[in-house]
Structures are given as C-alpha cells and as structure tokens.
N, C-alpha and C. Protein backbone atom coordinates (compact mmCIF):
# COMPACT_ATOMS: atom_id res chain seq x y z
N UNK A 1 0.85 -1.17 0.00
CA UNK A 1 0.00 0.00 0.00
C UNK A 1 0.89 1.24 0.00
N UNK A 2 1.14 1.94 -1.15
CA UNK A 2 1.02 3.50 -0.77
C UNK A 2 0.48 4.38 0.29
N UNK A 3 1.69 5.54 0.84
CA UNK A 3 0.75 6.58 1.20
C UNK A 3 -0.49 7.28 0.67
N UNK A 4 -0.03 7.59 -0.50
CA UNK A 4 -2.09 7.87 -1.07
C UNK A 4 -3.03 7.34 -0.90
N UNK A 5 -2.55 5.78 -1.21
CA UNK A 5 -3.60 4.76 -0.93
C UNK A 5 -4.38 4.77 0.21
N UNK A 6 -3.40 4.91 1.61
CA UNK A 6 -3.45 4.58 2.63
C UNK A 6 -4.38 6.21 2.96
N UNK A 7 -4.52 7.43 2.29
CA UNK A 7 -5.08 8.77 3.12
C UNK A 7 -6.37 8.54 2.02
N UNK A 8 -5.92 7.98 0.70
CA UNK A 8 -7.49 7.75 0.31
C UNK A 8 -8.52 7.04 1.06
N UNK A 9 -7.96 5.51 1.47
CA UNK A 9 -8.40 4.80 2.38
C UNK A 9 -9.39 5.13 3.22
N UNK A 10 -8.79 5.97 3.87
CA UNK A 10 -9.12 6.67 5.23
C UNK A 10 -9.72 8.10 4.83
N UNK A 11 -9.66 8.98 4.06
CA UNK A 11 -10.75 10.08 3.52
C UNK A 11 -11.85 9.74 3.20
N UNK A 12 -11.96 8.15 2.28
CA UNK A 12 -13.06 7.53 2.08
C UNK A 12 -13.63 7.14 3.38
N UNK A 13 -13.65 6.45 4.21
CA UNK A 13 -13.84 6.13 5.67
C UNK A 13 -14.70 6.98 6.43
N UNK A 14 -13.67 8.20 6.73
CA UNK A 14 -14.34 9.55 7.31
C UNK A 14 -15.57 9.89 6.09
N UNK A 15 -15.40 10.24 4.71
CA UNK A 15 -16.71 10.37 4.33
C UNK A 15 -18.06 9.64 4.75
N UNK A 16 -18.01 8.05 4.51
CA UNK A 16 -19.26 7.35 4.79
C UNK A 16 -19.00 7.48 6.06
N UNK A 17 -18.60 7.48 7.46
CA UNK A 17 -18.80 7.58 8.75
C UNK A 17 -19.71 8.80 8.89
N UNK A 18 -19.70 10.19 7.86
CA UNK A 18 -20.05 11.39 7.87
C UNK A 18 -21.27 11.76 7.46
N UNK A 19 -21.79 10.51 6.15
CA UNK A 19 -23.04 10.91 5.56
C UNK A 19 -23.48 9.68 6.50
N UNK A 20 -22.93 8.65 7.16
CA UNK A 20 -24.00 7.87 8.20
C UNK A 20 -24.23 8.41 9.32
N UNK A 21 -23.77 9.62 9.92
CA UNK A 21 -23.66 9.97 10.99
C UNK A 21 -23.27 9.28 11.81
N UNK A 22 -22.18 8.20 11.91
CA UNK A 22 -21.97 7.29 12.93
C UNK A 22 -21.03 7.66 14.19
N UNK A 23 -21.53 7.42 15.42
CA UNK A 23 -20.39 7.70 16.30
C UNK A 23 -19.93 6.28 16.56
N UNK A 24 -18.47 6.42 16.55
CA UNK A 24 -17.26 5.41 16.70
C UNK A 24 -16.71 5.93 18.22
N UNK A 25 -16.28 4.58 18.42
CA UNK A 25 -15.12 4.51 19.51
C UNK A 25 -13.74 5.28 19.09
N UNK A 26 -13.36 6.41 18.99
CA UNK A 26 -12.32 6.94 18.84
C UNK A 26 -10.68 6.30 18.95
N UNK A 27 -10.78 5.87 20.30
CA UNK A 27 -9.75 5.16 20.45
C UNK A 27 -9.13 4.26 19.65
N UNK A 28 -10.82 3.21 18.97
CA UNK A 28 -10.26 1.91 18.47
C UNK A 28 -10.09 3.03 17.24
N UNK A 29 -10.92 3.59 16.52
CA UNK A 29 -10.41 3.98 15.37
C UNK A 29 -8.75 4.42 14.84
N UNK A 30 -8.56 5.44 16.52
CA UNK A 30 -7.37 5.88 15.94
C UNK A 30 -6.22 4.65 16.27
N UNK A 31 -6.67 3.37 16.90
CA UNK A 31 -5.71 2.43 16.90
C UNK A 31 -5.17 1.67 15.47
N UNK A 32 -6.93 1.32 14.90
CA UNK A 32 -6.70 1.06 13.45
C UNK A 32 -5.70 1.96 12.56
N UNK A 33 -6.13 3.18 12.60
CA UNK A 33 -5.29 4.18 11.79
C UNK A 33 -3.90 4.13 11.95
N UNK A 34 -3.26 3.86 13.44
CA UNK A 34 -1.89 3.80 14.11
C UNK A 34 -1.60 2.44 13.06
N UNK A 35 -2.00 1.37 13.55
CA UNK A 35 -1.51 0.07 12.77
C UNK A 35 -1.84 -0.26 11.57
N UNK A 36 -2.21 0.33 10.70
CA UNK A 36 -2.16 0.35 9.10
C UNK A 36 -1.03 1.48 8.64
N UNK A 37 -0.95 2.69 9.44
CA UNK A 37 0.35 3.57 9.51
C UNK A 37 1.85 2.80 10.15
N UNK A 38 1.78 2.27 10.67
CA UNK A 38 2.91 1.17 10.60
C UNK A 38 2.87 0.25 9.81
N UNK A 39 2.29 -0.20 9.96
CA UNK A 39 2.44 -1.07 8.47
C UNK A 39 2.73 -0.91 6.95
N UNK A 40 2.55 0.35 7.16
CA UNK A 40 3.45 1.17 5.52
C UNK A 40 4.76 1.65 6.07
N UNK A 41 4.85 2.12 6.99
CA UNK A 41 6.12 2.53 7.65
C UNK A 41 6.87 1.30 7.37
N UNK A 42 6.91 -0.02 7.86
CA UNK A 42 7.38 -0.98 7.69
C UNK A 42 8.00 -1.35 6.29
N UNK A 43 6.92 -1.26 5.41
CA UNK A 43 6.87 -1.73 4.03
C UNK A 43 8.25 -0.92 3.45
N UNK A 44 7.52 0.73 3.50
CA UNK A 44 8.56 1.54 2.60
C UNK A 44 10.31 1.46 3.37
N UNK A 45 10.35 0.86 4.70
CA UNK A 45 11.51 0.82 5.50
C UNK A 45 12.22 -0.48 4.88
N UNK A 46 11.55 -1.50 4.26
CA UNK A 46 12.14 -2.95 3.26
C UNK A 46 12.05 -2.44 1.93
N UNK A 47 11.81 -1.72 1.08
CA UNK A 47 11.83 -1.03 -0.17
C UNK A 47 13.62 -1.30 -0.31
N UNK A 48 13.55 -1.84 -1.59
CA UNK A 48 14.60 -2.28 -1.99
C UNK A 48 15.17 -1.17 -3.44
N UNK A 49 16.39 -0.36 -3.26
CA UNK A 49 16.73 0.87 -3.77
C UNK A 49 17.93 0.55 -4.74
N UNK A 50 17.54 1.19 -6.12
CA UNK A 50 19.50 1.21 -6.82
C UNK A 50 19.64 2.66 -6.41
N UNK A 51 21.51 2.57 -6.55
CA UNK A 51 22.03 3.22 -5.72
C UNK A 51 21.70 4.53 -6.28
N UNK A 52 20.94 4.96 -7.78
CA UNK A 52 20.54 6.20 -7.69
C UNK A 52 19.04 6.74 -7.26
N UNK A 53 18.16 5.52 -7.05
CA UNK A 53 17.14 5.93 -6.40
C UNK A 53 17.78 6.42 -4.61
N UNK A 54 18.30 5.35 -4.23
CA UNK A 54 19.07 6.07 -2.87
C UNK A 54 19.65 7.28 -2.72
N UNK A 55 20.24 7.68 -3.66
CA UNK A 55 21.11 8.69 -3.78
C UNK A 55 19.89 10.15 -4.07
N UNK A 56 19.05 9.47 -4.59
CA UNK A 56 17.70 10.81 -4.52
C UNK A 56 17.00 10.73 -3.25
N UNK A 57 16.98 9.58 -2.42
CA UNK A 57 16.19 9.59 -1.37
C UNK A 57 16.74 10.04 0.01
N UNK A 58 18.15 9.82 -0.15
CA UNK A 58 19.21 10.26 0.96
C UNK A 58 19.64 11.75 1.01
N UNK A 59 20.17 11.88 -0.08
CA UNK A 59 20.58 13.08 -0.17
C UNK A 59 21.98 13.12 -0.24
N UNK A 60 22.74 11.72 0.12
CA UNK A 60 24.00 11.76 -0.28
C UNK A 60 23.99 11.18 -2.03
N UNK A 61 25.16 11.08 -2.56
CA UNK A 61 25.67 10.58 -3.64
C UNK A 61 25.79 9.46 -3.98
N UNK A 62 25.48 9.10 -5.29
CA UNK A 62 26.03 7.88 -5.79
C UNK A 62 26.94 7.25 -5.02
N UNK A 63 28.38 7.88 -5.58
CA UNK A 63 29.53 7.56 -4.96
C UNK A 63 29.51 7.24 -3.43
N UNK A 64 29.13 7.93 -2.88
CA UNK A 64 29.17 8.09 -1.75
C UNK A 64 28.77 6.86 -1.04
N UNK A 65 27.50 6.82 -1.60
CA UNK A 65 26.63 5.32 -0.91
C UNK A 65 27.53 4.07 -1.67
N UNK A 66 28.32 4.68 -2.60
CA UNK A 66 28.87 3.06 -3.37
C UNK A 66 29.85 2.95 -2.26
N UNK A 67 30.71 4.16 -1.34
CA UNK A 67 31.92 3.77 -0.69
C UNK A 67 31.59 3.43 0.81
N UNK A 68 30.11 3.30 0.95
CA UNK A 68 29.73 2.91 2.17
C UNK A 68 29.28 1.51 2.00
N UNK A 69 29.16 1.28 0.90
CA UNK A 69 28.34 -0.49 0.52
C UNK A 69 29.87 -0.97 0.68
N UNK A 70 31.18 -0.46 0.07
CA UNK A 70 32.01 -1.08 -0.21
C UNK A 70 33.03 -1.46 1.31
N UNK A 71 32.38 -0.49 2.21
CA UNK A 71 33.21 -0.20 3.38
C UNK A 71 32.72 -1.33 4.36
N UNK A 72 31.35 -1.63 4.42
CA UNK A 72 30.61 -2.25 4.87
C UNK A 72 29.17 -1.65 5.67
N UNK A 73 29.75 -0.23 5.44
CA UNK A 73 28.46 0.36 6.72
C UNK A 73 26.98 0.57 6.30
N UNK A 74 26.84 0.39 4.89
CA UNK A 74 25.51 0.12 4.06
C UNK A 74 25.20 -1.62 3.71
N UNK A 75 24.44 -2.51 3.66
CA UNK A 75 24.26 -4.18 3.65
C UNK A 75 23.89 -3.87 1.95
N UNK A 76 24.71 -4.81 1.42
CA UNK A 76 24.51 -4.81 -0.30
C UNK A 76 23.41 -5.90 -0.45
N UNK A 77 22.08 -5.21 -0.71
CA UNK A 77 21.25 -6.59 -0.25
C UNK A 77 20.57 -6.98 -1.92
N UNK A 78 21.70 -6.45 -2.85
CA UNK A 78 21.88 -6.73 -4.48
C UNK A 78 23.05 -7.80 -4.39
N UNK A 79 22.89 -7.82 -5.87
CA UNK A 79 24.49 -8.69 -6.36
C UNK A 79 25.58 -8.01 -6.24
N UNK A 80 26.44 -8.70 -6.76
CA UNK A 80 27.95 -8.01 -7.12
C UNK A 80 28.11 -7.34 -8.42
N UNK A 81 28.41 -6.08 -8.86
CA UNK A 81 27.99 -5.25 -9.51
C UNK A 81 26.72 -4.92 -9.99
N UNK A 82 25.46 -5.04 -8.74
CA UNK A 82 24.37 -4.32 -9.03
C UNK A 82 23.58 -4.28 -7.88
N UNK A 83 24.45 -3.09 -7.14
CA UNK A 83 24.08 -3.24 -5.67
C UNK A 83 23.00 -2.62 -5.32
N UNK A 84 22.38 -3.22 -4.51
CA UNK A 84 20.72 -2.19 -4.30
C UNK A 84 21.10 -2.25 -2.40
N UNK A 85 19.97 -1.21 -1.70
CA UNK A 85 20.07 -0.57 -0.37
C UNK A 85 18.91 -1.21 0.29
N UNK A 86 18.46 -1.25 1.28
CA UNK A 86 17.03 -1.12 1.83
C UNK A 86 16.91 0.19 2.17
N UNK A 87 15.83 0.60 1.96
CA UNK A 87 15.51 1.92 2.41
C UNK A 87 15.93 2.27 3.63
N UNK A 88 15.81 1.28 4.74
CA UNK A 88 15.87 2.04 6.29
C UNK A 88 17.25 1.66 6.44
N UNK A 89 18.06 1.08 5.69
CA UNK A 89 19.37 1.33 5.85
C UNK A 89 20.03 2.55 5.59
N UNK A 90 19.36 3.20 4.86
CA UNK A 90 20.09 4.51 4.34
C UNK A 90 20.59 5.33 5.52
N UNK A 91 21.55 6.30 5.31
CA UNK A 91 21.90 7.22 6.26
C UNK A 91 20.75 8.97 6.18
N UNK A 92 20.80 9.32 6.71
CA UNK A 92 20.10 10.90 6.75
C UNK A 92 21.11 11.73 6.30
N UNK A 93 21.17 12.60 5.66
CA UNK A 93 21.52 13.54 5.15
C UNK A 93 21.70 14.89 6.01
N UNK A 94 22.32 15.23 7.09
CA UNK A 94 21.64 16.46 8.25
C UNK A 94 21.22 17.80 7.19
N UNK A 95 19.64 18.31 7.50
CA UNK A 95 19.78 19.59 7.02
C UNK A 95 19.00 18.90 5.15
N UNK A 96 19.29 17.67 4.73
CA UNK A 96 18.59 17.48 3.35
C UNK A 96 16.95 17.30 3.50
N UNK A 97 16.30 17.74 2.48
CA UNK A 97 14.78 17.30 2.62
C UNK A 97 14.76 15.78 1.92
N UNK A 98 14.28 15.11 2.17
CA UNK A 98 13.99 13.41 1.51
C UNK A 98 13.00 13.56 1.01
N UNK A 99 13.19 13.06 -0.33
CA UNK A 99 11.89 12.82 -0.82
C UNK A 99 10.97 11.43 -0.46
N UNK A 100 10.01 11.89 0.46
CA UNK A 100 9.42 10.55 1.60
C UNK A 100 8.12 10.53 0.70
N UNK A 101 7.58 11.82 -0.01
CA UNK A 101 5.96 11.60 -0.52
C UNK A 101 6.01 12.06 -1.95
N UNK A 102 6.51 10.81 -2.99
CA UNK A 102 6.42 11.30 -4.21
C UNK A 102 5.17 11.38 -4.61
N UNK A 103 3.96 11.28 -4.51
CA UNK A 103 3.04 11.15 -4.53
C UNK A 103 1.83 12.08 -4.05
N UNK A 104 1.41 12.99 -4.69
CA UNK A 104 0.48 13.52 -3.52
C UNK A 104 -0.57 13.09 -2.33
N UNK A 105 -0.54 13.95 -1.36
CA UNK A 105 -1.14 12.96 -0.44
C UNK A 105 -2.79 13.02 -0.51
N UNK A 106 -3.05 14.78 -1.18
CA UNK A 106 -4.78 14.46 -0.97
C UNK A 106 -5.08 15.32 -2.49
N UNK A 107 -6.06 15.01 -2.90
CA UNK A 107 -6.74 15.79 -3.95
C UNK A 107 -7.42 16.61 -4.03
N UNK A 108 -7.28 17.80 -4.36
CA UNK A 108 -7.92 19.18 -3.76
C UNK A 108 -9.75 18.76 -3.88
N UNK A 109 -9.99 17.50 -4.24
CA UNK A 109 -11.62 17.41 -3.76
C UNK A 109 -11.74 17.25 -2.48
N UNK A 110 -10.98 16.38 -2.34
CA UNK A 110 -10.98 15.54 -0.94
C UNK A 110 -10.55 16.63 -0.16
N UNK A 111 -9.69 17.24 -0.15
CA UNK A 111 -9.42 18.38 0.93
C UNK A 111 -10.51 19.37 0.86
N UNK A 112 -11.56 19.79 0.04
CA UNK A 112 -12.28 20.15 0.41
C UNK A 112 -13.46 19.40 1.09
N UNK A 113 -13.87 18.04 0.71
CA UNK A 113 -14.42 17.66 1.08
C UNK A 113 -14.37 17.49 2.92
N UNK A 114 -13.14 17.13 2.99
CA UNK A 114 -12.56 17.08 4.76
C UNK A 114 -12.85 18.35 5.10
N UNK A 115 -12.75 19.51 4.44
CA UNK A 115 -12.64 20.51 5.19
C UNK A 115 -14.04 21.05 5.27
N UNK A 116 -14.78 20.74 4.48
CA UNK A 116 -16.14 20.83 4.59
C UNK A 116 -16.90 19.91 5.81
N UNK A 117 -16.47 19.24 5.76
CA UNK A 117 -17.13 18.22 6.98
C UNK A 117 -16.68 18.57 7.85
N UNK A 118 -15.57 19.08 8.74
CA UNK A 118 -15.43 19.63 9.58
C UNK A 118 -16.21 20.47 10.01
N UNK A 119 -16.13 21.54 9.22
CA UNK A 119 -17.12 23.14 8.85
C UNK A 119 -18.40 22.72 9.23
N UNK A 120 -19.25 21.59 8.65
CA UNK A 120 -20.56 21.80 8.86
C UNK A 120 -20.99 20.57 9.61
N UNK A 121 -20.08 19.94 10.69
CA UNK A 121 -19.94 18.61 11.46
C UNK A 121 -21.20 19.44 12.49
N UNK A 122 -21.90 18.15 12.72
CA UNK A 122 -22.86 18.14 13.70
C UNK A 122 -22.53 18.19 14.91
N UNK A 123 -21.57 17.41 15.43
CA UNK A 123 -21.16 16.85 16.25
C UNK A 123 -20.73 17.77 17.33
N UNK A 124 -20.96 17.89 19.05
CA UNK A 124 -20.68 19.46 19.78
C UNK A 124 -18.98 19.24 19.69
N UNK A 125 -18.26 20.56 20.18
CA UNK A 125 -17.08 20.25 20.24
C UNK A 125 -17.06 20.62 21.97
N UNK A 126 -16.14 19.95 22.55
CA UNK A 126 -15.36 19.66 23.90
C UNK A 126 -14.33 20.43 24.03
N UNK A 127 -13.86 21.56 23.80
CA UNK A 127 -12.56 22.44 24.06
C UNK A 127 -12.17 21.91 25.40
N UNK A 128 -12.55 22.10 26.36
CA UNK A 128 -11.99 22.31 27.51
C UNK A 128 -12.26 23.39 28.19
C-alpha cells in the first residue's frame, strides 16, 4: 500500500462515517489508523533501492553510498555489480529534505471535502 492509498483509504472512511452519521469509539479507530500507519512505515523501510534511487532519497551521492556499501556500513542486499540498499538502511543527510511523498497525499476534492465536513460537522465540540 502506498501513502495515497493509505489517506485515500481513510478520507473515504471519514466520508461514509459522515453521511451515516456514525459515532465510533475513537480510540479503536485511531488504533486502526496507528496500525495500518505502521504497516506502511514498515513496508517503505524494506523497499529495496539502486544506488541512484538512494542517492535521490538520501541526499547523499552515488559515490558516496557506493563507498559505504564497499566499506561495509551500508548491507549490499543486491548482487555483485548491481548493488541495491534497503531503504531504512540509508543514512540521513543532516539539514537534506527526503523525498518521503512522491506522490500527492490528498486531492484538492478531498481536501475540500474534509474541510467541509469539519465546517458543517454536527457533532458538539469539547474544548476544555
């Protein structure tokens, strides 16, 4: 599953919860939401990378990641001359942005739609 997948998923969700008027257990919901959000966390963390998709996702270099596969401090979890990374092996870049969401995450319907349901939610609010 994609992140899109995974906020379509769940935009769809909140819609029919919205035109059923249903009240949910919050908790369990946002437990569901927690453990399907790990579970992509997981996925994209085993994503299997050549060294120039890494090198766009890190923020370091080709080279760079080739002299860390070669050093040992990256796991060559490719062949011998066609080394690929796992994603959560990669190093961070301090200060680089990663590209984590090639994908957009919502579609300006859907964001209106969320933001509309908010706006005209029945439901009292509890500030405090």
């Amino acid at each position: 599953m994609t992140r899109a997948e995974l906020v379509c998923r769940w935009a769809q969700r909140a819609e029919e919860l919205g035109r059923l008027s249903a009240s949910v257990d919050g908790r369990r919901l946002i437990a569901e939401f927690l453990a399907e959000l790990e579970c992509l966390f997981r996925e994209e963390e085993s994503d299997i990378l050549t060294l120039a998709e890494a090198a766009r996702y890190s923020g370091y270099s080709v080279d760079h990641l080739g002299r860390s596969l070669r050093s040992g401090s990256i796991e060559n979890v490719g062949q011998r001359g066609r080394p690929r990374v796992r994603r959560g092996d990669l190093p961070r870049k301090p200060g680089a942005l990663r590209n984590e969401m090639p994908e957009p995450i919502l579609a300006v319907n859907t964001r209106r739609q969320i933001a509309q349901s908010v706006v005209t939610s029945t439901h009292e609010r509890h500030d405090g």
